[in-house]
C-alpha atoms as a PDB file:
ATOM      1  CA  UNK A   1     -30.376  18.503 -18.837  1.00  0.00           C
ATOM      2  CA  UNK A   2     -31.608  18.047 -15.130  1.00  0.00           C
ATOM      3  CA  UNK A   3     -33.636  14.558 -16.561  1.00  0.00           C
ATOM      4  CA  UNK A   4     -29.751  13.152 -17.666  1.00  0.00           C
ATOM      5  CA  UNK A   5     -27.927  14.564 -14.308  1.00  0.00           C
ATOM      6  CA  UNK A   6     -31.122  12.951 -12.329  1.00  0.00           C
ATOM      7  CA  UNK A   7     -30.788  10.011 -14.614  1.00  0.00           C
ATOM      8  CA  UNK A   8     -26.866   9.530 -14.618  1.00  0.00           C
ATOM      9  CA  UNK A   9     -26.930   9.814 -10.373  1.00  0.00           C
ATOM     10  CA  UNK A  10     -29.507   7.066 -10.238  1.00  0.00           C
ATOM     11  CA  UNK A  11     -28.039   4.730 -12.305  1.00  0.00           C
ATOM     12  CA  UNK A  12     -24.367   5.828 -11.501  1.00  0.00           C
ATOM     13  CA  UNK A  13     -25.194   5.527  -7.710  1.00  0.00           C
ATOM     14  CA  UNK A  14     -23.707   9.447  -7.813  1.00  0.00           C
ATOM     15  CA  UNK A  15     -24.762  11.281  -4.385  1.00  0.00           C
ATOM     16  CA  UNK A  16     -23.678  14.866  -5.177  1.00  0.00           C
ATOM     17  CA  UNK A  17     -25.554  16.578  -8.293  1.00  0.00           C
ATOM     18  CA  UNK A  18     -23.207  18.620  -9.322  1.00  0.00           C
ATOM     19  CA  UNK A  19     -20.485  15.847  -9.682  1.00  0.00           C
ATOM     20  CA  UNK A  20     -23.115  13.525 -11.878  1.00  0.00           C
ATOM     21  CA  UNK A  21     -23.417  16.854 -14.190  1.00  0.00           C
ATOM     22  CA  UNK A  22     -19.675  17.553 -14.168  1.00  0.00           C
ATOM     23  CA  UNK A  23     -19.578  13.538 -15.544  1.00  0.00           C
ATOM     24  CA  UNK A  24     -22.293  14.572 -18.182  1.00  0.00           C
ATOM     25  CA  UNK A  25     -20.189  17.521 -19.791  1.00  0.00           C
ATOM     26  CA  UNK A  26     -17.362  15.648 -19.768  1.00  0.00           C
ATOM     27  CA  UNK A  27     -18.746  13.332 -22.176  1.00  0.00           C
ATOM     28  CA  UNK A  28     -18.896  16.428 -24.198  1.00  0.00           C
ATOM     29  CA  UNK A  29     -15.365  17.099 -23.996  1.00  0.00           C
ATOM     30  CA  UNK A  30     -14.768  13.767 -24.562  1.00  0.00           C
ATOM     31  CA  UNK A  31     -12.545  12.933 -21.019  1.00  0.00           C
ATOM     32  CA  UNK A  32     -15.018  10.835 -18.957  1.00  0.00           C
ATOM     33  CA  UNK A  33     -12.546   8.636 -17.548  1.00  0.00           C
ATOM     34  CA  UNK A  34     -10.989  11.399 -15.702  1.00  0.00           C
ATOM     35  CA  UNK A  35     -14.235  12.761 -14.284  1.00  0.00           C
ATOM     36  CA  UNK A  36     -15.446   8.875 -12.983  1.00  0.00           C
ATOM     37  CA  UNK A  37     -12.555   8.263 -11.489  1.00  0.00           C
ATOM     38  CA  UNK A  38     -12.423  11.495  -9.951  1.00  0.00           C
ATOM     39  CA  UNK A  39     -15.951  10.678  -8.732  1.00  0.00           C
ATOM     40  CA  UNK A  40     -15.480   7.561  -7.765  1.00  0.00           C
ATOM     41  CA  UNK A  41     -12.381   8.220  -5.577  1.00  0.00           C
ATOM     42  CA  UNK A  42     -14.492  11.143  -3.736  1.00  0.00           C
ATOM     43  CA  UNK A  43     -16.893   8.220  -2.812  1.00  0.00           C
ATOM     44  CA  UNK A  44     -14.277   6.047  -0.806  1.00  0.00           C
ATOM     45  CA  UNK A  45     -12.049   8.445   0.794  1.00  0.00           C
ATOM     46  CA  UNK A  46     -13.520  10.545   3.078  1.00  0.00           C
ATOM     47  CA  UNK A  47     -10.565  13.426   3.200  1.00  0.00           C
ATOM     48  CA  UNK A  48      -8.704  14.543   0.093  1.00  0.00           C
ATOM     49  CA  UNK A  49      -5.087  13.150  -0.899  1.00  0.00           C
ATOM     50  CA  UNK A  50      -4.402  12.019   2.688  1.00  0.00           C
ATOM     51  CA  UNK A  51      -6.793   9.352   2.756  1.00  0.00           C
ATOM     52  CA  UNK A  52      -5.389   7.074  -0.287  1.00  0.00           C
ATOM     53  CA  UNK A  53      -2.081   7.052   2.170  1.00  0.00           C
ATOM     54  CA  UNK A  54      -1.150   4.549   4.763  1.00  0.00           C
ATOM     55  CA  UNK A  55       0.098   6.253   8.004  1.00  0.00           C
ATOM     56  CA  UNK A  56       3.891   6.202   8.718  1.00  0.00           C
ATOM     57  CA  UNK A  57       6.206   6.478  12.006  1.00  0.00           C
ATOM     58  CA  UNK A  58       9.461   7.657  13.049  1.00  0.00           C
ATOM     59  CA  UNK A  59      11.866   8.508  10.192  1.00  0.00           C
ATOM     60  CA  UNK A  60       9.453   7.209   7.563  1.00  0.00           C
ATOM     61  CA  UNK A  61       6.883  10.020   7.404  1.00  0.00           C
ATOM     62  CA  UNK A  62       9.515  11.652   5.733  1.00  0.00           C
ATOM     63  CA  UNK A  63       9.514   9.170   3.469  1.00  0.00           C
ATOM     64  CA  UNK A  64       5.344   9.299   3.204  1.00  0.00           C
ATOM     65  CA  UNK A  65       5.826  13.137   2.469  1.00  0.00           C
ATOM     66  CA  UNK A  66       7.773  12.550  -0.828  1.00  0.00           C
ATOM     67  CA  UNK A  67       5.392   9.952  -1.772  1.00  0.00           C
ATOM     68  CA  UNK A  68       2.909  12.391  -1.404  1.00  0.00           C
ATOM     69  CA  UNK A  69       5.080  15.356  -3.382  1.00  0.00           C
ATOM     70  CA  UNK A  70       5.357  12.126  -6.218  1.00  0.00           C
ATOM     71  CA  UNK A  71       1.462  12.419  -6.580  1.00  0.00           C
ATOM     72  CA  UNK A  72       0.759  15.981  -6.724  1.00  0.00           C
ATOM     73  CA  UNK A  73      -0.625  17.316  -9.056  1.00  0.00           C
ATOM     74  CA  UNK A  74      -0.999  21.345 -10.491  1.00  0.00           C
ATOM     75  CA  UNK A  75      -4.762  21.232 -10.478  1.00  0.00           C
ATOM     76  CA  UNK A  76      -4.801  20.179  -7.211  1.00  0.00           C
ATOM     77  CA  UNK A  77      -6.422  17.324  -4.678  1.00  0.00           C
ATOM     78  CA  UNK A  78      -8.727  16.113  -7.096  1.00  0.00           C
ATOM     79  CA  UNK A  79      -6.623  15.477  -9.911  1.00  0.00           C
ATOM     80  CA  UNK A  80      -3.475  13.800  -7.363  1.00  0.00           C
ATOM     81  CA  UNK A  81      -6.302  11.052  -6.447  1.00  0.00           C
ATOM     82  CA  UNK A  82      -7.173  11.039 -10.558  1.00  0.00           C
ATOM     83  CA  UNK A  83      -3.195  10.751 -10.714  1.00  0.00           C
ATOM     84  CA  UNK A  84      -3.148   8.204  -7.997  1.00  0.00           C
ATOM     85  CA  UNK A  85      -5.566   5.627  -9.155  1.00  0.00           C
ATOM     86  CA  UNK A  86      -4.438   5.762 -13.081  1.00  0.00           C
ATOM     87  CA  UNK A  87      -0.634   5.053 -11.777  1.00  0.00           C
ATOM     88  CA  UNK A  88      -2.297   2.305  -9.640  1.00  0.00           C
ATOM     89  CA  UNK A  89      -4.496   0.938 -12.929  1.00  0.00           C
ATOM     90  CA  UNK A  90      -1.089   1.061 -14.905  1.00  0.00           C
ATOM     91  CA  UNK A  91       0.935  -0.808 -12.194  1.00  0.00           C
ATOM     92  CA  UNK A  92      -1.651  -3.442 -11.320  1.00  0.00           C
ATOM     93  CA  UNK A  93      -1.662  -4.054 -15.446  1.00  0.00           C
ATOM     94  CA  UNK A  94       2.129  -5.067 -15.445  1.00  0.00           C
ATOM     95  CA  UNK A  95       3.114  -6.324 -12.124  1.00  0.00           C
ATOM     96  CA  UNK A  96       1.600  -9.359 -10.619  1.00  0.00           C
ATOM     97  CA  UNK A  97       0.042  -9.170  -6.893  1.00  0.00           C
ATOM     98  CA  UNK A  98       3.036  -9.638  -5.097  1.00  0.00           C
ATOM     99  CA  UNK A  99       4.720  -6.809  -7.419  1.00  0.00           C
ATOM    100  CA  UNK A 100       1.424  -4.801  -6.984  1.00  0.00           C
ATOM    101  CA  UNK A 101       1.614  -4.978  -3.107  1.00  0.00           C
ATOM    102  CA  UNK A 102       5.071  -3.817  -2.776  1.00  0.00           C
ATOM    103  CA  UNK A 103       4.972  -0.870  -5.242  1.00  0.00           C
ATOM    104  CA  UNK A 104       1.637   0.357  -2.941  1.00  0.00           C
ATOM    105  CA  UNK A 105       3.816   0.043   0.062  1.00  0.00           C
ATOM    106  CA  UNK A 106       6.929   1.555  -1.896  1.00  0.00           C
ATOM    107  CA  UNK A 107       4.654   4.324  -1.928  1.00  0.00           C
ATOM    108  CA  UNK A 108       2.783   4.218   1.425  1.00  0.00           C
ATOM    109  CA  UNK A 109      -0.179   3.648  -0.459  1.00  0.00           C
ATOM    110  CA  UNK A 110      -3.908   1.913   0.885  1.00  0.00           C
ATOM    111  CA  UNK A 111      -4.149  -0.890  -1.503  1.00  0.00           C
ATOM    112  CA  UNK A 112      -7.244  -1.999  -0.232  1.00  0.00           C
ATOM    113  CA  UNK A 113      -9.133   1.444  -0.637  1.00  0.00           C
ATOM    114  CA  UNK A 114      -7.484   1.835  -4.268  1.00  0.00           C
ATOM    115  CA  UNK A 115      -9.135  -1.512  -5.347  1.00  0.00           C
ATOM    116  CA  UNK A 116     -12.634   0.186  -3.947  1.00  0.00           C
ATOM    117  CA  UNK A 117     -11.817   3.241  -6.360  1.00  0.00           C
ATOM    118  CA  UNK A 118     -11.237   1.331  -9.323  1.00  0.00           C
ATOM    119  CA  UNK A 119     -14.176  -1.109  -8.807  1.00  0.00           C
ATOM    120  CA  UNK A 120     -16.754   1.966  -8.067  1.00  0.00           C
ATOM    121  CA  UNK A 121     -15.019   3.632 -10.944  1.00  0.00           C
ATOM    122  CA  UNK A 122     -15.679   0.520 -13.048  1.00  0.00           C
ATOM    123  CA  UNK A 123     -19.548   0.113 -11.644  1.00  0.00           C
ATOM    124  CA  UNK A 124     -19.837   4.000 -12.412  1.00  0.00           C
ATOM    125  CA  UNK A 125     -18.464   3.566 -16.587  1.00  0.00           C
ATOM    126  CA  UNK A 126     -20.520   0.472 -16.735  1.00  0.00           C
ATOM    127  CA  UNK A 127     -23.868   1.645 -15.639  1.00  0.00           C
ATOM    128  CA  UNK A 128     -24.151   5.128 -17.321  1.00  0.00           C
ATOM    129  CA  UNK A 129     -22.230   4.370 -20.517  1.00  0.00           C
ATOM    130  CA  UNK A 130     -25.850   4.185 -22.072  1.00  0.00           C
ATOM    131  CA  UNK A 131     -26.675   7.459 -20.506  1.00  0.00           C
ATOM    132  CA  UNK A 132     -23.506   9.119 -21.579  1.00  0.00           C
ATOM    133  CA  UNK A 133     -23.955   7.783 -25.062  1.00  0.00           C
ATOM    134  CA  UNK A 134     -26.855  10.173 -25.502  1.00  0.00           C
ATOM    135  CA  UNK A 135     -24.876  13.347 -24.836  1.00  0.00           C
ATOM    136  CA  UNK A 136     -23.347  14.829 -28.167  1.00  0.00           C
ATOM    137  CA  UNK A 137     -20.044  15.153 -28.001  1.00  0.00           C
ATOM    138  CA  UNK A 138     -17.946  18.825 -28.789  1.00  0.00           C
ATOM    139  CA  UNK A 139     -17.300  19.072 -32.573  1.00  0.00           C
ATOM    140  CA  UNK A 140     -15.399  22.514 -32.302  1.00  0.00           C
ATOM    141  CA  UNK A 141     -11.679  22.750 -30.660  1.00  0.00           C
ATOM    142  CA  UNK A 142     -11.386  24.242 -27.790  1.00  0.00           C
ATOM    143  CA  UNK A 143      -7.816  23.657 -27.262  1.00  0.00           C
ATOM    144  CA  UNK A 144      -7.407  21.822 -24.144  1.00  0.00           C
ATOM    145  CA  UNK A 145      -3.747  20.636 -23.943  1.00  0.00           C
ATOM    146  CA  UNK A 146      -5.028  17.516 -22.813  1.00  0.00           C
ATOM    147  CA  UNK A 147      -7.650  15.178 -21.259  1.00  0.00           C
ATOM    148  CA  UNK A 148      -7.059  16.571 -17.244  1.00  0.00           C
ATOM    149  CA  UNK A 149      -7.685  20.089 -18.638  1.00  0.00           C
ATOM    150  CA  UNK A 150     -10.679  18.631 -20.413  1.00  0.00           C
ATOM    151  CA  UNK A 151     -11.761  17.166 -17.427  1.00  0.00           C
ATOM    152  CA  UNK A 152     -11.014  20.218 -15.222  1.00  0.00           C
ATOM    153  CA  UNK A 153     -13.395  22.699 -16.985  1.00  0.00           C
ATOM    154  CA  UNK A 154     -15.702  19.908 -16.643  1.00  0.00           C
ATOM    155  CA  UNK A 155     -15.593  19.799 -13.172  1.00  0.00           C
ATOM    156  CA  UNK A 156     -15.654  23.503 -13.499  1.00  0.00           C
ATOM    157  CA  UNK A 157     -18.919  23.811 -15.576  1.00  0.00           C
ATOM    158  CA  UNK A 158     -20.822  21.151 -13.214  1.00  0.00           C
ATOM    159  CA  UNK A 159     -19.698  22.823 -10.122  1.00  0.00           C
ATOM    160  CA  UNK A 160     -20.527  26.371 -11.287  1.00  0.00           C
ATOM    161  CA  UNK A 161     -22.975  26.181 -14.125  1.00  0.00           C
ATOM    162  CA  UNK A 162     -22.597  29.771 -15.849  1.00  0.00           C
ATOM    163  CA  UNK A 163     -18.425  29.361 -16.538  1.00  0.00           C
ATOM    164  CA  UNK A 164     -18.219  30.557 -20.121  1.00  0.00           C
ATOM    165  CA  UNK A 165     -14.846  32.628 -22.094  1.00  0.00           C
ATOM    166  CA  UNK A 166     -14.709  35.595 -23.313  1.00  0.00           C
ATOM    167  CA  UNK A 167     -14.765  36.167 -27.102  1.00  0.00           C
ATOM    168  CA  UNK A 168     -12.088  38.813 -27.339  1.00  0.00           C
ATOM    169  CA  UNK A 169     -13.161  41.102 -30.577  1.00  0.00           C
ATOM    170  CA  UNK A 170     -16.852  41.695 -29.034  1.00  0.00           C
ATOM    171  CA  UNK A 171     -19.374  41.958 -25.892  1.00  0.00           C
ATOM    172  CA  UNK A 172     -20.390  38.100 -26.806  1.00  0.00           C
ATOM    173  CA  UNK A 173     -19.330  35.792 -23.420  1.00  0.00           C
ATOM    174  CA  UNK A 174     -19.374  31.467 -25.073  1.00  0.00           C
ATOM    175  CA  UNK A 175     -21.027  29.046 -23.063  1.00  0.00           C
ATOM    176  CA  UNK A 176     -19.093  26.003 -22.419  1.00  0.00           C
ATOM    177  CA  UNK A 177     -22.016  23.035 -22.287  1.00  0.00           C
ATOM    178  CA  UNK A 178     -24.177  23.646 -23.892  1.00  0.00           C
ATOM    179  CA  UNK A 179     -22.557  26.221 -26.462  1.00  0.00           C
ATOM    180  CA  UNK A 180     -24.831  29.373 -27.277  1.00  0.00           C
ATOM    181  CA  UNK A 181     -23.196  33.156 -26.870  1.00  0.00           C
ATOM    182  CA  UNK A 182     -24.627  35.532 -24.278  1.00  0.00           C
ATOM    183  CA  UNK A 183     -24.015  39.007 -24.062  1.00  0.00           C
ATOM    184  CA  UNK A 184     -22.151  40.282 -20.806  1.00  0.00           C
ATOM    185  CA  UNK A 185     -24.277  42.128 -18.427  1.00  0.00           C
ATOM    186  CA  UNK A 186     -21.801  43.735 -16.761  1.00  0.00           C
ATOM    187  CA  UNK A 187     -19.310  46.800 -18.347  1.00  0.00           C
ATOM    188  CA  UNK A 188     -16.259  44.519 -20.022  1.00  0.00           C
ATOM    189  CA  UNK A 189     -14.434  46.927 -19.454  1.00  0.00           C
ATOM    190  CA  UNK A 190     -13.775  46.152 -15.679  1.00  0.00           C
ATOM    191  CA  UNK A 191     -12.600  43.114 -16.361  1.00  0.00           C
ATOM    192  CA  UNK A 192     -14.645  39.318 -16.509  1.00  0.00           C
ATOM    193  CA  UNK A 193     -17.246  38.477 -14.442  1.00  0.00           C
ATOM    194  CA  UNK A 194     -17.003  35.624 -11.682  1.00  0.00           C
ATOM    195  CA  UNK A 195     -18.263  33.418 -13.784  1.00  0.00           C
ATOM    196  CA  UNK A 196     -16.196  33.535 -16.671  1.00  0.00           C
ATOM    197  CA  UNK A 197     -13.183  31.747 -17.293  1.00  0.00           C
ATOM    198  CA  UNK A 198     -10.345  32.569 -19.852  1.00  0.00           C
END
């Protein structure tokens, strides 16, 4: 495992550990895109949300504000940039530049530093496809409503590496990535541990 996190922030130009293995189980649960673009955004924008924005003055930072509501998204920061960029991918897709350029400023949003997201997003998917490719991919159904909650348990599982559920009918706690059982080492029946999750 550490040889394909080591490997995937070498070739992936990843800085942070954690986020190259979040990428690696998320090729697991099959939702890399949302991982590498989360990724990717975290390497051009120094603060969270705030930094995709344009500054506004006078009675439009009211305006700005509802732009930013537009984006949000229940899982938090992370996922409003994942939100961000893929409405940026979509619109850049359909409109042509002069479209593109006033839908960004429609909604107060930095063009320039978008385009940086989706090219180190691209760079990222291109350079550790082969990587990825090597990482067997979840056969079981773990009933993620969809790819953002795929990719949130992945972000989960790289940034705290014991996450695991609960079995429900026995002492047995399941392992995420990679999937074994474990017994709990704590008395169940004060409740889950820290580190699990459902």
């Amino acid at each position: 495992e550490g040889k394909m996190v080591n490997g995937l922030m070498k070739e992936g130009k990843i800085d942070d550990y954690r986020m190259a293995k979040a990428l690696m189980v998320s090729r697991y649960f099959r939702c890399e895109e949302v991982i590498v673009i989360i990724g990717a955004a975290l390497s051009q924008v120094k603060g969270p949300v705030d930094g995709v924005f344009m500054k506004a003055f006078g009675s439009k930072k009211k305006d700005r504000e509802e732009a930013i509501r537009f984006f949000q998204h229940p899982y938090g920061d992370l996922f409003s940039l994942y939100r961000i960029v893929t409405k940026y991918s979509d619109a850049s897709n359909r409109l042509n530049k002069y479209e593109l350029n006033k839908w960004c400023k429609n909604h107060f949003l930095n063009e320039g530093v978008l385009r940086k997201i989706r090219s180190k997003a691209q760079e990222i998917s291109k350079k550790t496809w082969r990587k990825l490719a090597k990482v067997e991919q979840m056969t079981d159904e773990y009933y993620f409503k969809d790819c953002e909650e795929a990719g949130l348990f992945s972000l989960f599982k790289g940034y705290f590496p014991n996450l695991s559920k609960r079995d429900g009918k026995t002492d047995m706690y399941i392992n995420f990535y990679p999937k074994k059982k474990t017994k709990a080492s704590f008395d169940s029946r004060y409740g889950d541990s820290f580190f699990a999750y459902l």
